[in-house]
PDB file of N, CA and C in Angstrom:
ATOM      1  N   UNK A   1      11.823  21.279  20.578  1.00  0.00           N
ATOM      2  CA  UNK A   1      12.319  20.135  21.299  1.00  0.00           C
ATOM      3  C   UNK A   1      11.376  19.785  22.457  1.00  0.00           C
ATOM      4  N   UNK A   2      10.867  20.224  23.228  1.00  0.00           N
ATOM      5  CA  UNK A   2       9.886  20.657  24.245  1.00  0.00           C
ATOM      6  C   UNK A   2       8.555  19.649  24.060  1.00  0.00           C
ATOM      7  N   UNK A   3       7.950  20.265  22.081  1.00  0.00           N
ATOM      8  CA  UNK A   3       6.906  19.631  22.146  1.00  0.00           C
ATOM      9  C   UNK A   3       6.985  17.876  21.578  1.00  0.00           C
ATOM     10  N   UNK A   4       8.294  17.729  21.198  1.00  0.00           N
ATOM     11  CA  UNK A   4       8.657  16.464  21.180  1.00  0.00           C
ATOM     12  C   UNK A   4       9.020  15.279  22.430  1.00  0.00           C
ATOM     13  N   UNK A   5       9.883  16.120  23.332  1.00  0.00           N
ATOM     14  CA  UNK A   5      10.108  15.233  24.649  1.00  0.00           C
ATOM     15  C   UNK A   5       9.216  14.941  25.519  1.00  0.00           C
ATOM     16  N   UNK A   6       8.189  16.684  25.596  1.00  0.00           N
ATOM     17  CA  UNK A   6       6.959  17.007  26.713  1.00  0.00           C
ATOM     18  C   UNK A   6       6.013  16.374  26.308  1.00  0.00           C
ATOM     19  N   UNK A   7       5.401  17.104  25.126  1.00  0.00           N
ATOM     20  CA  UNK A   7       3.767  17.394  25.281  1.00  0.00           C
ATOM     21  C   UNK A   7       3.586  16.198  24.291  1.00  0.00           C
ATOM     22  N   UNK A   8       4.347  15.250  23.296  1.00  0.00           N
ATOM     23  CA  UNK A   8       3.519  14.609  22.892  1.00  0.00           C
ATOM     24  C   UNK A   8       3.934  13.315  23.495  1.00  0.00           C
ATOM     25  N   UNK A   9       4.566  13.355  24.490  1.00  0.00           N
ATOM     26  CA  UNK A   9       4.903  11.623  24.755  1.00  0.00           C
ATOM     27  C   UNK A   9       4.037  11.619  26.256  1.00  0.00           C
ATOM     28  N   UNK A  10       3.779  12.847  26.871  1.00  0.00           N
ATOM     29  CA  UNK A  10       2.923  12.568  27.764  1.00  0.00           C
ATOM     30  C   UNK A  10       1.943  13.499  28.012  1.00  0.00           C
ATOM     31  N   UNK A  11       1.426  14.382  27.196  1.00  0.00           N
ATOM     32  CA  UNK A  11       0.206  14.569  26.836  1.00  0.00           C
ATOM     33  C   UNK A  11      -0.415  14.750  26.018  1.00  0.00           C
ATOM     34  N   UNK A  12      -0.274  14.772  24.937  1.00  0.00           N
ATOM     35  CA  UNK A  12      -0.231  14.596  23.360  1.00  0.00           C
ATOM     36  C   UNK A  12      -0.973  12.976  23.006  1.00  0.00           C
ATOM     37  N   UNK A  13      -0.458  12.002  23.658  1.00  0.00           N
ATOM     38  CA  UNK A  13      -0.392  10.246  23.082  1.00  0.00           C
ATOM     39  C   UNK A  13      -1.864  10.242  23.896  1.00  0.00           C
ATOM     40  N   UNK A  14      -1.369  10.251  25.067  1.00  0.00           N
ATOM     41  CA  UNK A  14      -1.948  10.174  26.261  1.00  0.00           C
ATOM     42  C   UNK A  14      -3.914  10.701  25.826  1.00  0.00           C
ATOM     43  N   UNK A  15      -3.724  11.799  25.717  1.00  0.00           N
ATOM     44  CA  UNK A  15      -5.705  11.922  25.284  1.00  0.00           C
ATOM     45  C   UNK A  15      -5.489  11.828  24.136  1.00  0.00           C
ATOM     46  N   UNK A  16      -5.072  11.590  23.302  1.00  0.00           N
ATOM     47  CA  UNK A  16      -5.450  10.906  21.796  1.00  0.00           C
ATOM     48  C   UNK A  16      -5.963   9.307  22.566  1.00  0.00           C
ATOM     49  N   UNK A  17      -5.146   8.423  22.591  1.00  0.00           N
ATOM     50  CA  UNK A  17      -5.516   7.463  23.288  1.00  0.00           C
ATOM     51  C   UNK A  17      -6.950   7.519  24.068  1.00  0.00           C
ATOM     52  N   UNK A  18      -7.313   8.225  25.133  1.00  0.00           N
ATOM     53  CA  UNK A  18      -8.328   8.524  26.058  1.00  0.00           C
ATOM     54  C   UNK A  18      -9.644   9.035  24.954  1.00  0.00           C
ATOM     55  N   UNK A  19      -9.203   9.467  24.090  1.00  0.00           N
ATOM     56  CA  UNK A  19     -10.224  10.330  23.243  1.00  0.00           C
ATOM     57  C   UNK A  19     -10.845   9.739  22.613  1.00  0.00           C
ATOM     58  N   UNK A  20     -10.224   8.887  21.666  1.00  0.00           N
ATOM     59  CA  UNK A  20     -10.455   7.411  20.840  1.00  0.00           C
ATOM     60  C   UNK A  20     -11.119   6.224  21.488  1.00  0.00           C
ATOM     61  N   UNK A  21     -10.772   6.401  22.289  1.00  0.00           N
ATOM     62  CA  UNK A  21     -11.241   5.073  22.935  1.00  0.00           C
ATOM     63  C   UNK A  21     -12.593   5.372  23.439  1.00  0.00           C
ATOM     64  N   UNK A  22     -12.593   6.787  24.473  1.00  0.00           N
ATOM     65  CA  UNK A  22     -14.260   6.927  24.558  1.00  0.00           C
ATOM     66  C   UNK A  22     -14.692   7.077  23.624  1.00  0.00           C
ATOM     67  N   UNK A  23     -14.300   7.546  22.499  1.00  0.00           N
ATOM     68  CA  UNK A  23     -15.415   7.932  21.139  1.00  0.00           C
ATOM     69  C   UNK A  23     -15.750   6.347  20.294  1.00  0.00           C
ATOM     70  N   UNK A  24     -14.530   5.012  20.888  1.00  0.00           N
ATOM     71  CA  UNK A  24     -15.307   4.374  20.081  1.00  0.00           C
ATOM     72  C   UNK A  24     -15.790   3.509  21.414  1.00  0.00           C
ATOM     73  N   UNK A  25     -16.239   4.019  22.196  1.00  0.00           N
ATOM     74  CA  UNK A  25     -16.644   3.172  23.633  1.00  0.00           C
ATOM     75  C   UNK A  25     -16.059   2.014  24.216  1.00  0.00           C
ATOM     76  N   UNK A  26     -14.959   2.164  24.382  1.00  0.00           N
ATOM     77  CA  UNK A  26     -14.205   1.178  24.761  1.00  0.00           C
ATOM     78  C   UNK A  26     -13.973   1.690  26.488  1.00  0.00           C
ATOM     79  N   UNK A  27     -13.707   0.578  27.183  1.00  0.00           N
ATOM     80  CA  UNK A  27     -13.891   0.830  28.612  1.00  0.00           C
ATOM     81  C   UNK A  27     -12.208   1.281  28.711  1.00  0.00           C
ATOM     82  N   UNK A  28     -11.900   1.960  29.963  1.00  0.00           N
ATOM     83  CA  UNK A  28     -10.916   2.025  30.512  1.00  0.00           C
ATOM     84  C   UNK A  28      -9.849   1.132  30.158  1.00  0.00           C
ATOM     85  N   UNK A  29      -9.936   0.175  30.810  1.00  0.00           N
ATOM     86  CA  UNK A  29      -9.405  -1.100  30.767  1.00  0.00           C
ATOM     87  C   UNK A  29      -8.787  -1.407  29.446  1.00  0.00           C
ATOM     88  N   UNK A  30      -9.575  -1.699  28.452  1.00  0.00           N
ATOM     89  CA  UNK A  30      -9.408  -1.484  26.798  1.00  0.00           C
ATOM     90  C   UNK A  30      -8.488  -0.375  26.370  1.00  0.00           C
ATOM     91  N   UNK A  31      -8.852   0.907  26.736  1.00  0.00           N
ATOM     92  CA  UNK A  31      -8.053   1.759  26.467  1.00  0.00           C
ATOM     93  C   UNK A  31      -6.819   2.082  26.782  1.00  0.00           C
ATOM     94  N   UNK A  32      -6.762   1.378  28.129  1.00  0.00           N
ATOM     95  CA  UNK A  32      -4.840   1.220  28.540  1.00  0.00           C
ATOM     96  C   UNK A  32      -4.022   0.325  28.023  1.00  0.00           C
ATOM     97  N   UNK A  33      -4.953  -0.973  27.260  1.00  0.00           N
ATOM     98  CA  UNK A  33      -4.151  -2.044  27.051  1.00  0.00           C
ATOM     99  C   UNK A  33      -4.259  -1.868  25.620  1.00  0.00           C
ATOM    100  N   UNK A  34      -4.873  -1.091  24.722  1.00  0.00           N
ATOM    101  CA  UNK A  34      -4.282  -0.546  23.182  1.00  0.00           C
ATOM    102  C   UNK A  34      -3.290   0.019  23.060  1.00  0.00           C
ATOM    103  N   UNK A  35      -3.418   1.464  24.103  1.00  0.00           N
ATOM    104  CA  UNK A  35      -2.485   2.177  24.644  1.00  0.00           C
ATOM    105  C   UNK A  35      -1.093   1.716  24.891  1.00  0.00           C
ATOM    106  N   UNK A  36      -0.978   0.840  25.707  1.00  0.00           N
ATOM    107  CA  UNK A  36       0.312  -0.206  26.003  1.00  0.00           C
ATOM    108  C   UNK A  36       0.448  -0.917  24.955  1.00  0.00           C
ATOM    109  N   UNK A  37      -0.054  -1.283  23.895  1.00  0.00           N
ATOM    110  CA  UNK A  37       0.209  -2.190  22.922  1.00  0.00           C
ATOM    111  C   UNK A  37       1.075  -0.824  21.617  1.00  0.00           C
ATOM    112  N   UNK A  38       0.441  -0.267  21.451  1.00  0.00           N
ATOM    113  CA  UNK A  38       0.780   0.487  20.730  1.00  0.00           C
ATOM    114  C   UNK A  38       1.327   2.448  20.612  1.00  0.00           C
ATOM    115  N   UNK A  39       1.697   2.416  22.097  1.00  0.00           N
ATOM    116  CA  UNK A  39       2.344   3.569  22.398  1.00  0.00           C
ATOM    117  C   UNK A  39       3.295   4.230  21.772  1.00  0.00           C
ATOM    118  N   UNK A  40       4.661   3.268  21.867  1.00  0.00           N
ATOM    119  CA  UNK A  40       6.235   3.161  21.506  1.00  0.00           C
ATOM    120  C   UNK A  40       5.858   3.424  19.871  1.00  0.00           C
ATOM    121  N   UNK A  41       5.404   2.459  19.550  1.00  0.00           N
ATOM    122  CA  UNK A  41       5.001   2.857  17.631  1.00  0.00           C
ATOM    123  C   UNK A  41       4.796   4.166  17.656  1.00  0.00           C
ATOM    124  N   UNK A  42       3.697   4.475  18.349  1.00  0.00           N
ATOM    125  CA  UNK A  42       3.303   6.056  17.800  1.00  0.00           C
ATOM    126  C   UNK A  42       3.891   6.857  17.967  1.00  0.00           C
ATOM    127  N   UNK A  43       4.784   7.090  19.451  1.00  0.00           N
ATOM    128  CA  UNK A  43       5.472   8.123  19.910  1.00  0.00           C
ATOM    129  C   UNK A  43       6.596   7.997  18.471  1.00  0.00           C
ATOM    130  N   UNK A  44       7.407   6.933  17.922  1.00  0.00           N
ATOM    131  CA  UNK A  44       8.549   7.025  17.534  1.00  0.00           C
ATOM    132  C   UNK A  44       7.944   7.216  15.916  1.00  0.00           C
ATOM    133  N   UNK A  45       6.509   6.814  15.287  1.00  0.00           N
ATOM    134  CA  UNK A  45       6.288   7.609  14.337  1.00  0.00           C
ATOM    135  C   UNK A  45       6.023   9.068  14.547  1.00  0.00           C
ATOM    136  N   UNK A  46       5.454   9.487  15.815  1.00  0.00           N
ATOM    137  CA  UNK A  46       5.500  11.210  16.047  1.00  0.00           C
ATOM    138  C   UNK A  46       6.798  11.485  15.999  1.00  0.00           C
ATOM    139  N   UNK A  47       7.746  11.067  16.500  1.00  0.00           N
ATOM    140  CA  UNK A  47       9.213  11.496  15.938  1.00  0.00           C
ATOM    141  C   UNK A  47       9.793  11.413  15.014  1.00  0.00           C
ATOM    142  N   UNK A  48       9.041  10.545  13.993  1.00  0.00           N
ATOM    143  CA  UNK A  48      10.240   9.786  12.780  1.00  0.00           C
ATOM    144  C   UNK A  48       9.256  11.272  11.966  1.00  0.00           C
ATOM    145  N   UNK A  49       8.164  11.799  12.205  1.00  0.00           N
ATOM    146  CA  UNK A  49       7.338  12.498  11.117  1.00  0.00           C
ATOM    147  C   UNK A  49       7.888  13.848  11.510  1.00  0.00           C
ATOM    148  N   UNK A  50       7.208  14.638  12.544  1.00  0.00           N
ATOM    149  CA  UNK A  50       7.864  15.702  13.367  1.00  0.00           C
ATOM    150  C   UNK A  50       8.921  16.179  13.415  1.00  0.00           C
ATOM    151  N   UNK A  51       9.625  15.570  13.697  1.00  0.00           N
ATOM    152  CA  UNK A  51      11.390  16.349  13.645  1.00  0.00           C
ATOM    153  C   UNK A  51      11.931  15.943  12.450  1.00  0.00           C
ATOM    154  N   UNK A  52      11.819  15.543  11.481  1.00  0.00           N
ATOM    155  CA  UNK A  52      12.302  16.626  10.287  1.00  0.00           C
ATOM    156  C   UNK A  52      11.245  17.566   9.619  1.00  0.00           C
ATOM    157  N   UNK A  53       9.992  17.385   9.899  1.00  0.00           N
ATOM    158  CA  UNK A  53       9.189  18.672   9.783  1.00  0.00           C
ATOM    159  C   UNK A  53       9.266  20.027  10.103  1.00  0.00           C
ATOM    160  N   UNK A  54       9.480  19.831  11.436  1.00  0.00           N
ATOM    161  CA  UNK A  54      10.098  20.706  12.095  1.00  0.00           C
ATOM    162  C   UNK A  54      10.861  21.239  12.420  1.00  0.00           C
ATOM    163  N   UNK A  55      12.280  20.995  11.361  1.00  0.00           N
ATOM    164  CA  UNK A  55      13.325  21.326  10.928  1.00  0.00           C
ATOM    165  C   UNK A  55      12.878  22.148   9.785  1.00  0.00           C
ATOM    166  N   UNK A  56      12.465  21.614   9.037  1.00  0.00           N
ATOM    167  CA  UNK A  56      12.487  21.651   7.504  1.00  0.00           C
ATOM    168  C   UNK A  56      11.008  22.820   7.715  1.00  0.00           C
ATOM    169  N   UNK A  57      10.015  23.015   8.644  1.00  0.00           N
ATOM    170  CA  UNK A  57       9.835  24.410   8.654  1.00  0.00           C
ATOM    171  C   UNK A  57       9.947  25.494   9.392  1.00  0.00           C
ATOM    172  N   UNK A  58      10.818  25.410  10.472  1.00  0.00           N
ATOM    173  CA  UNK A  58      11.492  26.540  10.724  1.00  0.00           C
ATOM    174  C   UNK A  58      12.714  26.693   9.981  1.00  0.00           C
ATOM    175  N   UNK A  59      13.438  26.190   9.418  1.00  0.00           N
ATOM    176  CA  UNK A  59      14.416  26.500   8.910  1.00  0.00           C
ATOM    177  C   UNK A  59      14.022  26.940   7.059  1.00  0.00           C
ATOM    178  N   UNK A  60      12.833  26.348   6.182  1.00  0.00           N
ATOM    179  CA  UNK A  60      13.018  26.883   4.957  1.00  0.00           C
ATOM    180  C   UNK A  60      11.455  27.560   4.572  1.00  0.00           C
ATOM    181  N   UNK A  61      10.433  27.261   5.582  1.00  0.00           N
ATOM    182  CA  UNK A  61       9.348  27.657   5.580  1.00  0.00           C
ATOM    183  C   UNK A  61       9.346  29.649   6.167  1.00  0.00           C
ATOM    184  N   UNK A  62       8.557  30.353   5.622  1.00  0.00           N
ATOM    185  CA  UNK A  62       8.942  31.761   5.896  1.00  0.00           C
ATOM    186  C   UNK A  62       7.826  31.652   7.119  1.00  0.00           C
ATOM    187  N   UNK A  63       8.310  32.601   8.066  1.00  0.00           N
ATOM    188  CA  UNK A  63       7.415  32.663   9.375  1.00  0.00           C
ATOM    189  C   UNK A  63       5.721  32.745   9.198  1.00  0.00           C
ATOM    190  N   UNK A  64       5.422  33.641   8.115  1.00  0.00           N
ATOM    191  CA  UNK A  64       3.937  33.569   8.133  1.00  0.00           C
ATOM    192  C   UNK A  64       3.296  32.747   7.694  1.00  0.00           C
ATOM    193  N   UNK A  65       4.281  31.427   7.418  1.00  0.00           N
ATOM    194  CA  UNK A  65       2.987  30.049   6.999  1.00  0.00           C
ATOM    195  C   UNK A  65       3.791  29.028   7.660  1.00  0.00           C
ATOM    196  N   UNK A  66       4.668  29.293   8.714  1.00  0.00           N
ATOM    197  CA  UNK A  66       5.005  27.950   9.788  1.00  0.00           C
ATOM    198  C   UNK A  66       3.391  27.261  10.322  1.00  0.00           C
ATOM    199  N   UNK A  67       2.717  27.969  10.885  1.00  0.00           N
ATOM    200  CA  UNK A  67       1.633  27.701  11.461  1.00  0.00           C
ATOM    201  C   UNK A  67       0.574  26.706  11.212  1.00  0.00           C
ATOM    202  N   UNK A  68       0.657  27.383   9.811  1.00  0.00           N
ATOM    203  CA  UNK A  68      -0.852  26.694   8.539  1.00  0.00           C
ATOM    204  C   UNK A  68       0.379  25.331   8.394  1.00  0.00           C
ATOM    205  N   UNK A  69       1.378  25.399   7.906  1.00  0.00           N
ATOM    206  CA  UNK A  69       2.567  24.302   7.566  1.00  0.00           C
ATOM    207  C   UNK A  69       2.494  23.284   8.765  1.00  0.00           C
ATOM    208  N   UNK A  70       2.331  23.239   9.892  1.00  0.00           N
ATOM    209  CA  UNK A  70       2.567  22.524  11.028  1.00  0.00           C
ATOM    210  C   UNK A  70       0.663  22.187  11.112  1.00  0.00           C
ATOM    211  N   UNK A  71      -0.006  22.956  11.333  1.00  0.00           N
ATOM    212  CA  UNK A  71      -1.260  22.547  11.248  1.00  0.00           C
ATOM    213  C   UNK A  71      -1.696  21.212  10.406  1.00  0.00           C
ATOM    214  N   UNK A  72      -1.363  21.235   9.356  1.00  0.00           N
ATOM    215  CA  UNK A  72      -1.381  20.802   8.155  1.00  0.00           C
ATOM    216  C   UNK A  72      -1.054  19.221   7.930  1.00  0.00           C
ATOM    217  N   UNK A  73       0.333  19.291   8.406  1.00  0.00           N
ATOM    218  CA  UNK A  73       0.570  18.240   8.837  1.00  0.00           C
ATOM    219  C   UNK A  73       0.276  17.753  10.050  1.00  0.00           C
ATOM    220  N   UNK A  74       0.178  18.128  10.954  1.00  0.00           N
ATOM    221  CA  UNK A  74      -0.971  17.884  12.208  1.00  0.00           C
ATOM    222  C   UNK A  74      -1.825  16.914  11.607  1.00  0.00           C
ATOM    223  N   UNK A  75      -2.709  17.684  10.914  1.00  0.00           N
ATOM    224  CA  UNK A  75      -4.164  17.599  10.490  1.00  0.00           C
ATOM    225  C   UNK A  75      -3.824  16.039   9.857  1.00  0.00           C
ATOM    226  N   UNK A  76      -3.210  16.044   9.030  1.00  0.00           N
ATOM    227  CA  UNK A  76      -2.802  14.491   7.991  1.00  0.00           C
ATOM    228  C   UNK A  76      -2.567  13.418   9.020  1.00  0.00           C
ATOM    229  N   UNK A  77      -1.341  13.922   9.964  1.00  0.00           N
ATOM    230  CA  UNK A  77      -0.623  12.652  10.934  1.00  0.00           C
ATOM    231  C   UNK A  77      -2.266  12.583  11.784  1.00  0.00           C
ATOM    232  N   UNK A  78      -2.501  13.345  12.404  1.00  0.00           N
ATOM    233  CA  UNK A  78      -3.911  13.535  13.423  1.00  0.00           C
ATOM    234  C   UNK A  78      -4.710  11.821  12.950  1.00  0.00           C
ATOM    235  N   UNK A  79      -5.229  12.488  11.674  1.00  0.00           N
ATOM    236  CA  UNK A  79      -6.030  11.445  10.853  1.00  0.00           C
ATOM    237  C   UNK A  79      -5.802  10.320  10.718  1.00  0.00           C
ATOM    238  N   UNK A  80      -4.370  10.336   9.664  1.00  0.00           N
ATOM    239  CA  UNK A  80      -3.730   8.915   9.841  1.00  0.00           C
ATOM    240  C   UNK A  80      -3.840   7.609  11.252  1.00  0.00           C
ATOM    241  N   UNK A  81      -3.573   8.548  12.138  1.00  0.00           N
ATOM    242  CA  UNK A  81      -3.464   8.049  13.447  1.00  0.00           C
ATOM    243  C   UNK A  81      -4.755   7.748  13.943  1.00  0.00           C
ATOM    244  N   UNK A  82      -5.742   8.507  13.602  1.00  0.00           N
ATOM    245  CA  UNK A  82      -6.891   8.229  13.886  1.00  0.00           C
ATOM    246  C   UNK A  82      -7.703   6.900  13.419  1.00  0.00           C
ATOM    247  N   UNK A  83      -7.263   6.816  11.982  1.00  0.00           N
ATOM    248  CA  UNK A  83      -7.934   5.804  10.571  1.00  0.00           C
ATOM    249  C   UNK A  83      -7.040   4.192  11.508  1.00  0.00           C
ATOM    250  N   UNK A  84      -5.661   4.602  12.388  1.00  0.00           N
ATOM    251  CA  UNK A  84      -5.326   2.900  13.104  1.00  0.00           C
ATOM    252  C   UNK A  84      -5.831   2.939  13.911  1.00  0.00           C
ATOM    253  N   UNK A  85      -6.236   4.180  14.777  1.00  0.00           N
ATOM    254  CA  UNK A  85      -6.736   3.424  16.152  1.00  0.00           C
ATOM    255  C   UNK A  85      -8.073   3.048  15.948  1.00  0.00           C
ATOM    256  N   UNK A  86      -9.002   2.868  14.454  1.00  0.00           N
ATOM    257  CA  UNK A  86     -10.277   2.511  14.516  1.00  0.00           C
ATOM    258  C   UNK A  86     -10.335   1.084  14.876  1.00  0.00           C
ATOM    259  N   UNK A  87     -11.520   0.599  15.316  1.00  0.00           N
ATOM    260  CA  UNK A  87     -11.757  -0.220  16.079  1.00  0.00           C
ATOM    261  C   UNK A  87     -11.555  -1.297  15.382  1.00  0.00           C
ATOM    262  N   UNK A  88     -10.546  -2.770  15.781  1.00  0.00           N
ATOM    263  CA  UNK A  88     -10.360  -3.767  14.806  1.00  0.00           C
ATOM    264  C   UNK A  88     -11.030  -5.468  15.382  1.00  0.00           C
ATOM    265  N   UNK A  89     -11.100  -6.451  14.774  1.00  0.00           N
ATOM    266  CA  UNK A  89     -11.896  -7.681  15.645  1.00  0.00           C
ATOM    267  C   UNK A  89     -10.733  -7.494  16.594  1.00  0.00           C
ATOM    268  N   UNK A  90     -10.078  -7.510  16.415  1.00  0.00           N
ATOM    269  CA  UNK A  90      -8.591  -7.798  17.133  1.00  0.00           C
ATOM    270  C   UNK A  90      -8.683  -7.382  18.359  1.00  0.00           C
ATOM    271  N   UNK A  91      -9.529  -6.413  18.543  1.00  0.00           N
ATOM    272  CA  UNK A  91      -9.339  -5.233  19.623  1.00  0.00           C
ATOM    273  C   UNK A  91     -10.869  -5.559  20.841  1.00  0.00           C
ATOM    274  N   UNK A  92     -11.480  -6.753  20.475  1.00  0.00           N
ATOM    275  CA  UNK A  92     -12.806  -7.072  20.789  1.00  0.00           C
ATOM    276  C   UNK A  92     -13.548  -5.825  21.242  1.00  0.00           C
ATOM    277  N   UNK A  93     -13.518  -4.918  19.889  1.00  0.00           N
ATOM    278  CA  UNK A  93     -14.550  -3.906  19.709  1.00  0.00           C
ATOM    279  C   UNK A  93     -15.780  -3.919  19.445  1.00  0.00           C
ATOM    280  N   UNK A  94     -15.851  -5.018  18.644  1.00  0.00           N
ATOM    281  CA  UNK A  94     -17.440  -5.511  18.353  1.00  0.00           C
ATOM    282  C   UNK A  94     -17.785  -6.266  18.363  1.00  0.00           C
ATOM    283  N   UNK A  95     -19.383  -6.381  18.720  1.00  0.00           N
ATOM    284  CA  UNK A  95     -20.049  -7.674  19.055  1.00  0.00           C
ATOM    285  C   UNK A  95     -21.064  -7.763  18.344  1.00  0.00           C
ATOM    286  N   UNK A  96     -21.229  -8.821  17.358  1.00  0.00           N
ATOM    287  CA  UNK A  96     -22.276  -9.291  15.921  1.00  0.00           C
ATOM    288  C   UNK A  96     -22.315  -8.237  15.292  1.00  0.00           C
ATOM    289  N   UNK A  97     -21.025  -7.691  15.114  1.00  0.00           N
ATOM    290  CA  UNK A  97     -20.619  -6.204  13.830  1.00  0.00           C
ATOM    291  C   UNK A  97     -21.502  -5.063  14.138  1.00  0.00           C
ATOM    292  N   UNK A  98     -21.494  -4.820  15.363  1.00  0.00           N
ATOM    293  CA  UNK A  98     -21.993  -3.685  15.660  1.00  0.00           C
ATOM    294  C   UNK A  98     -20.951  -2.858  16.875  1.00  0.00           C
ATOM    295  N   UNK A  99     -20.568  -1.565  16.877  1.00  0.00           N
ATOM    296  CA  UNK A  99     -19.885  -1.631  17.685  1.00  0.00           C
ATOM    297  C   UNK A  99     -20.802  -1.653  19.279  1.00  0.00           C
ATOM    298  N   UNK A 100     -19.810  -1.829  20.676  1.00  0.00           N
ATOM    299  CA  UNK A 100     -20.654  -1.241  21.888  1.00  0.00           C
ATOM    300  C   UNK A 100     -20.789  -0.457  22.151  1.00  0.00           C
TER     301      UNK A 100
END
């Protein structure tokens, strides 16, 4: 419950956001106002994905592959999440199809 209320709605979102954005060089500025555009989505797909995951492996998953099991899906949602926040015209990421 912890890493649902705590760590991913305010530090979890939070440098994903910060991370993405320097990696695709987007200024500050840019990065708060993606951020604000698309926060609420993510947090409530980290919840709509997460908590029944996280039901469904502590409760039927055996303890020595909760870990790799949660990783795992990590790893998928991580990506997923990664493949929207790539840079769109929308987002005036690029200039004559190159990024800045």
């Amino acid at each position: 419950m912890v890493n649902q209320i705590v760590w991913n709605p305010f530090v979890w979102l939070p440098v994903f956001y910060m991370w993405t954005g320097f990696a695709y060089w987007r200024t500050l500025d840019e990065i708060i106002t993606k951020a604000r555009r698309e926060y609420w989505t993510s947090l409530k797909a980290t919840w709509i994905v997460f908590t029944p995951v996280n039901l469904a492996n502590f409760y039927f998953v055996p303890v020595r592959h909760q870990v790799t099991t949660n990783v795992a899906v990590s790893f998928v949602y991580s990506l997923t999440l990664s493949f929207l926040a790539a840079p769109r015209a929308s987002d005036n990421a690029f200039v004559d199809g190159s990024a800045r």
